[in-house]
N, C-alpha and C. Protein backbone atom coordinates (compact mmCIF):
# COMPACT_ATOMS: atom_id res chain seq x y z
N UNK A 1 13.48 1.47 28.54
CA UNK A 1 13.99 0.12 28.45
C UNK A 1 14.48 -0.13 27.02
N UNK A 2 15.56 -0.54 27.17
CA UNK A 2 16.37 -1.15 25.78
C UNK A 2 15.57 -2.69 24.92
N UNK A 3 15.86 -2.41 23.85
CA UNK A 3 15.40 -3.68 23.02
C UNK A 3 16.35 -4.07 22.44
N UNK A 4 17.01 -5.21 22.40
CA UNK A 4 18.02 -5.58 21.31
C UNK A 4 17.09 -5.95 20.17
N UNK A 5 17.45 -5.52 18.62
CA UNK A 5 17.04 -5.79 17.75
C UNK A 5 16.58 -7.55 17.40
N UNK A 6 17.34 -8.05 17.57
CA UNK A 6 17.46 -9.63 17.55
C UNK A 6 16.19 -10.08 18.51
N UNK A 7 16.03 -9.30 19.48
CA UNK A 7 14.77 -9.67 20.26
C UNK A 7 13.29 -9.57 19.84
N UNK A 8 13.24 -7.95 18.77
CA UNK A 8 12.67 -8.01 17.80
C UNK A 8 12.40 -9.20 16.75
N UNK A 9 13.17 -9.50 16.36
CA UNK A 9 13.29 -10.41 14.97
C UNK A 9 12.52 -11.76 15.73
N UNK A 10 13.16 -12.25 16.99
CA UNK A 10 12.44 -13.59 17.59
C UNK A 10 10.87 -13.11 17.61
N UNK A 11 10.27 -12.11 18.41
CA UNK A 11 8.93 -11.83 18.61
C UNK A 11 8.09 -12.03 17.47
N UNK A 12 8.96 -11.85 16.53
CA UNK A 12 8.15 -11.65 15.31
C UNK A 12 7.55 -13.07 14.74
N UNK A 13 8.61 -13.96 14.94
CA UNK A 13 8.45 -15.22 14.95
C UNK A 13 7.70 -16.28 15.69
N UNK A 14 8.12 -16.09 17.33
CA UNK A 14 7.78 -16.53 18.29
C UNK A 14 5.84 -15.92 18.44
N UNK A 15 5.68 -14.35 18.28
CA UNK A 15 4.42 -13.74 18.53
C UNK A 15 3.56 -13.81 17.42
N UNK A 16 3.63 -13.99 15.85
CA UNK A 16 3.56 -13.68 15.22
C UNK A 16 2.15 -13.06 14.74
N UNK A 17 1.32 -13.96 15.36
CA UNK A 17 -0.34 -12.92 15.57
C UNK A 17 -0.01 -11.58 16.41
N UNK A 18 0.52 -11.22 17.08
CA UNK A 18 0.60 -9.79 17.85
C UNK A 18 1.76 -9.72 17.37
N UNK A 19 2.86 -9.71 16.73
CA UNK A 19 3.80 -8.59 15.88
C UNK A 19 2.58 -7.90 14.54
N UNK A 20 2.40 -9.24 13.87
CA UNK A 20 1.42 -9.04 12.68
C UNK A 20 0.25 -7.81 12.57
N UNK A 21 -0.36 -7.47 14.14
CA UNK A 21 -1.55 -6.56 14.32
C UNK A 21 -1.26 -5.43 14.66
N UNK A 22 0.35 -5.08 15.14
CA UNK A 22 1.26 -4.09 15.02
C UNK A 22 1.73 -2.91 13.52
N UNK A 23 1.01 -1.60 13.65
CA UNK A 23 1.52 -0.88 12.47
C UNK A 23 2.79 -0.37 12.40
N UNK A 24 3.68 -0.39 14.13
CA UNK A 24 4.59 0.24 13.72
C UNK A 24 5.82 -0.70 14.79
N UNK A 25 6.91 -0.47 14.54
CA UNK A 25 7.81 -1.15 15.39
C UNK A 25 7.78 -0.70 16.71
N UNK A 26 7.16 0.73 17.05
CA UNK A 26 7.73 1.72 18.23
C UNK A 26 6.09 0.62 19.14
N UNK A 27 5.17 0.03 18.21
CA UNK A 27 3.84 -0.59 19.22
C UNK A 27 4.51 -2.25 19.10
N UNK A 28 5.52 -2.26 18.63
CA UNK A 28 6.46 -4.04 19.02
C UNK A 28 6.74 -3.64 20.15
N UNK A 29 7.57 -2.52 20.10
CA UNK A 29 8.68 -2.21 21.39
C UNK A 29 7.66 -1.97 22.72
N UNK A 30 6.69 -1.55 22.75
CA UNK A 30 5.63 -1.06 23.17
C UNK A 30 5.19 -2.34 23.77
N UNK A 31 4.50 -3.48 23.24
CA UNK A 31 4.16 -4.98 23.73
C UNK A 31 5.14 -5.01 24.37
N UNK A 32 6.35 -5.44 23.81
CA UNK A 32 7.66 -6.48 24.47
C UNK A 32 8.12 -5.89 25.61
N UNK A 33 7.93 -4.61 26.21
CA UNK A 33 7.98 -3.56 27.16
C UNK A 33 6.77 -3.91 28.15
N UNK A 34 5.39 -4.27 27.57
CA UNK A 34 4.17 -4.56 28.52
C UNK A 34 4.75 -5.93 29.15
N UNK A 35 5.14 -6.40 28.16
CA UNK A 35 5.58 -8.30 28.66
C UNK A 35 6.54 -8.26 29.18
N UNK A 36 7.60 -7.79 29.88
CA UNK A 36 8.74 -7.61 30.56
C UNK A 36 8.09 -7.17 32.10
N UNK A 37 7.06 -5.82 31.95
CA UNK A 37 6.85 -5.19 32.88
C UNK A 37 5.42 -5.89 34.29
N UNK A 38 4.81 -6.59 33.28
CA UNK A 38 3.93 -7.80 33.34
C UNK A 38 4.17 -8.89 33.76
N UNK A 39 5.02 -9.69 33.54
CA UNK A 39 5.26 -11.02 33.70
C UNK A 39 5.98 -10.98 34.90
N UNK A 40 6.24 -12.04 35.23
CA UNK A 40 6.82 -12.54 36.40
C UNK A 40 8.25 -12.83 36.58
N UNK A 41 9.47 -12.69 37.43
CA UNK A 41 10.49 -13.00 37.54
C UNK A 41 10.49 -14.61 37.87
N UNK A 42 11.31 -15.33 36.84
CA UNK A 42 11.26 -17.03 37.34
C UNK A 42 12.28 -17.42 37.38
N UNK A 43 13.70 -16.52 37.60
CA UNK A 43 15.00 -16.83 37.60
C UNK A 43 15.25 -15.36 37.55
N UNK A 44 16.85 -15.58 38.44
CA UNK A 44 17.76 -14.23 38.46
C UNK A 44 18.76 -15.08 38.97
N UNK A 45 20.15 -14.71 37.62
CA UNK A 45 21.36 -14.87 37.75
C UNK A 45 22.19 -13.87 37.75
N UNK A 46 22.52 -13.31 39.11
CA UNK A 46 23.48 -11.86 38.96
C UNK A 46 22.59 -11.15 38.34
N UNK A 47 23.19 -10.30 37.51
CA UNK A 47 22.47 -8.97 36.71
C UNK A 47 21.38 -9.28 35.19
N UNK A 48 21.14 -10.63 35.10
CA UNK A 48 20.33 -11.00 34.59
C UNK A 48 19.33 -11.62 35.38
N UNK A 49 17.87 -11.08 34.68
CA UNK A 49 16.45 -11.79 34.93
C UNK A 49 15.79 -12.79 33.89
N UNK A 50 15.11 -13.69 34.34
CA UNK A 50 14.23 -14.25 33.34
C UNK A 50 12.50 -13.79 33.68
N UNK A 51 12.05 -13.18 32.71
CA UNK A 51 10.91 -13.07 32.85
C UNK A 51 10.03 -14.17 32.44
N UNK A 52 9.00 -14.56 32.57
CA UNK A 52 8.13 -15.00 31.68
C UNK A 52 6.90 -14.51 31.81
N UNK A 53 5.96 -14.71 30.83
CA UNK A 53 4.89 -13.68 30.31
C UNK A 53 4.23 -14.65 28.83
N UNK A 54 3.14 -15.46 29.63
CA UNK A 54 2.61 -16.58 29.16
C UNK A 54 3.74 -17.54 29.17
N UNK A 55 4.09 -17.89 27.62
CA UNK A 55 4.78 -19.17 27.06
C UNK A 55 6.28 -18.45 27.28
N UNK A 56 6.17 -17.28 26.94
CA UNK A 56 7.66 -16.54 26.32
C UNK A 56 8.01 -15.93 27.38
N UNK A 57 9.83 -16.46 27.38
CA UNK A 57 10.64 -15.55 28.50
C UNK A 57 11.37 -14.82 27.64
N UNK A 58 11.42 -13.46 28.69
CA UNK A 58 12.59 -12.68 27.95
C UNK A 58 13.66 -12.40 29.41
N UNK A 59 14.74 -12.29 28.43
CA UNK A 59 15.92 -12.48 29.12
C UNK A 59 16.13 -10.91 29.78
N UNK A 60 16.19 -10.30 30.53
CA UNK A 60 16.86 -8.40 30.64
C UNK A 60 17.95 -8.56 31.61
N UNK A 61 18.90 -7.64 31.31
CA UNK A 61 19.98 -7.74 31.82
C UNK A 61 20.33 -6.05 31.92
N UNK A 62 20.56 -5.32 32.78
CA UNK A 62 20.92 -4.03 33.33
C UNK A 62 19.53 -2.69 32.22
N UNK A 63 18.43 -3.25 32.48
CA UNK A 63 17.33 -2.76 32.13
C UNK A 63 17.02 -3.01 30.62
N UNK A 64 18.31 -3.63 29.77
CA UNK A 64 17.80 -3.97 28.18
C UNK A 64 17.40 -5.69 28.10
N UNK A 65 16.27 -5.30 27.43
CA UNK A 65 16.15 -7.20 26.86
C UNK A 65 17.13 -7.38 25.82
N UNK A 66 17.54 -8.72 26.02
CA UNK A 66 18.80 -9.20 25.60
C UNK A 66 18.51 -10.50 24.61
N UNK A 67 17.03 -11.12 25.28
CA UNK A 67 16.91 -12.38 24.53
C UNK A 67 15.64 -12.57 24.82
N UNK A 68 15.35 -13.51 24.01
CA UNK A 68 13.36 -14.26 24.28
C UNK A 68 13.38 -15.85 23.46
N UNK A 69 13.10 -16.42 24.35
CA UNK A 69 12.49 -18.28 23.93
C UNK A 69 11.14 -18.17 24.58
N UNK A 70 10.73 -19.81 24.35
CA UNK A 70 9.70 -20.26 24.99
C UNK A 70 9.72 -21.20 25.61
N UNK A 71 9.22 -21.65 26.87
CA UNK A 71 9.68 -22.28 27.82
C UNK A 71 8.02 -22.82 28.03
N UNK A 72 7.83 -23.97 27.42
CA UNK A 72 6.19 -24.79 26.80
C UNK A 72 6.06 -25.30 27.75
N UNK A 73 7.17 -25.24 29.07
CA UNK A 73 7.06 -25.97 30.42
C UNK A 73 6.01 -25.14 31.61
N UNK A 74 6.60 -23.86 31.05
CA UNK A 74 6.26 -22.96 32.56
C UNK A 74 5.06 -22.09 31.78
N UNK A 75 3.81 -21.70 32.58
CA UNK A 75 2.91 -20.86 32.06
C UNK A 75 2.55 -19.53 32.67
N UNK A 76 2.81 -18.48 32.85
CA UNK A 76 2.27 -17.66 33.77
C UNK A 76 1.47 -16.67 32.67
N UNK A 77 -0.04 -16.55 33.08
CA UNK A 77 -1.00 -16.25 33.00
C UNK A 77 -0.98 -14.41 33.38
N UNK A 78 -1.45 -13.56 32.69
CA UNK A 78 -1.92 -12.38 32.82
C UNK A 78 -3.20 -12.04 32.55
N UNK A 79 -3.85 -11.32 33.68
CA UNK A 79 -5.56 -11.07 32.90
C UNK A 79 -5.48 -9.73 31.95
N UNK A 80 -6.82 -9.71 31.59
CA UNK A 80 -6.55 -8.67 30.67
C UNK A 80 -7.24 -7.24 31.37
N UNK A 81 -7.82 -8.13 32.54
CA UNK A 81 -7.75 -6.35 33.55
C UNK A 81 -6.25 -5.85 33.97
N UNK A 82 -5.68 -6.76 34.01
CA UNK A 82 -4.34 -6.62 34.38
C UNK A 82 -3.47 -5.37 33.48
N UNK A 83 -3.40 -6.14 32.00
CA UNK A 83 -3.56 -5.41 30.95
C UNK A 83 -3.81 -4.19 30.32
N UNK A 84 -5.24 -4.06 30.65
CA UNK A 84 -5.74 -2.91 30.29
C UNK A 84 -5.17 -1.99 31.20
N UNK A 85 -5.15 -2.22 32.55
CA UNK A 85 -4.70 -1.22 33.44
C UNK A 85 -3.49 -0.66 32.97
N UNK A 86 -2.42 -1.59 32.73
CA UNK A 86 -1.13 -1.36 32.52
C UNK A 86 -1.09 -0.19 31.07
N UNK A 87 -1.65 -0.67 29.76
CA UNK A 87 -2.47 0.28 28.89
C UNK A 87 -2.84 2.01 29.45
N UNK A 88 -3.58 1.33 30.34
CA UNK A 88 -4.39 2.92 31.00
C UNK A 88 -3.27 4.01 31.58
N UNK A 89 -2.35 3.31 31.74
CA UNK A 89 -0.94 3.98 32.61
C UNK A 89 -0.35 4.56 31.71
N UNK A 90 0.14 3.87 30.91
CA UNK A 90 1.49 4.20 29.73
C UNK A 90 0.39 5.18 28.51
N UNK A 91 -1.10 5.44 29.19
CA UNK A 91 -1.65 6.64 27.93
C UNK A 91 -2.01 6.00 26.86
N UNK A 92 -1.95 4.68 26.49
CA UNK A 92 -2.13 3.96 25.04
C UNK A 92 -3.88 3.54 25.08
N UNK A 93 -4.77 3.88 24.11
CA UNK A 93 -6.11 3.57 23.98
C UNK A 93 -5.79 2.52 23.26
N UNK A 94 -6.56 1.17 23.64
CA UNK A 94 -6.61 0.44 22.86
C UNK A 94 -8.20 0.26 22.74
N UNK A 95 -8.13 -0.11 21.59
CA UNK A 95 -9.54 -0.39 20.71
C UNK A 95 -9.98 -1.60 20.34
């Protein structure tokens, strides 16, 4: 999955406790990849989706994220068994 850089730069802003606990960009890309794959579809226009994943939607469009806001309206909730599982898949130990 693609990241537009700019999508980066918002997370950083928008997440900033979980960009901050991040040592490397490849474990940004890594989150923003869990939160895409995680969250829920709450709109689809043509070849764009809106995800959301808690507060924050991200935009993906032909498998790259394209964009991310926050939408303080809509909440969708992930557990962290949920989580971890998803973790347990992609090989990543978290500690």
């Amino acid at each position: 999955m693609k990241i537009k850089s700019s999508v980066i730069e918002k997370y950083s802003q928008l997440c900033m406790k979980s960009y901050l606990s991040c040592d490397s960009f490849e474990e940004v890309k890594y989150k923003i990849k869990k939160c895409v794959t995680l969250g829920q579809v709450v709109k689809v226009e043509g070849s764009t989706k809106h995800i959301q994943y808690y507060y924050n939607r991200f935009i993906v469009e032909n498998g790259e994220v394209i964009d991310l806001y926050q939408d303080k309206n809509t909440y969708i909730e992930v557990s962290e068994r949920v989580k971890a599982a998803y973790d347990r898949l992609e090989g990543k130990v978290v500690v």
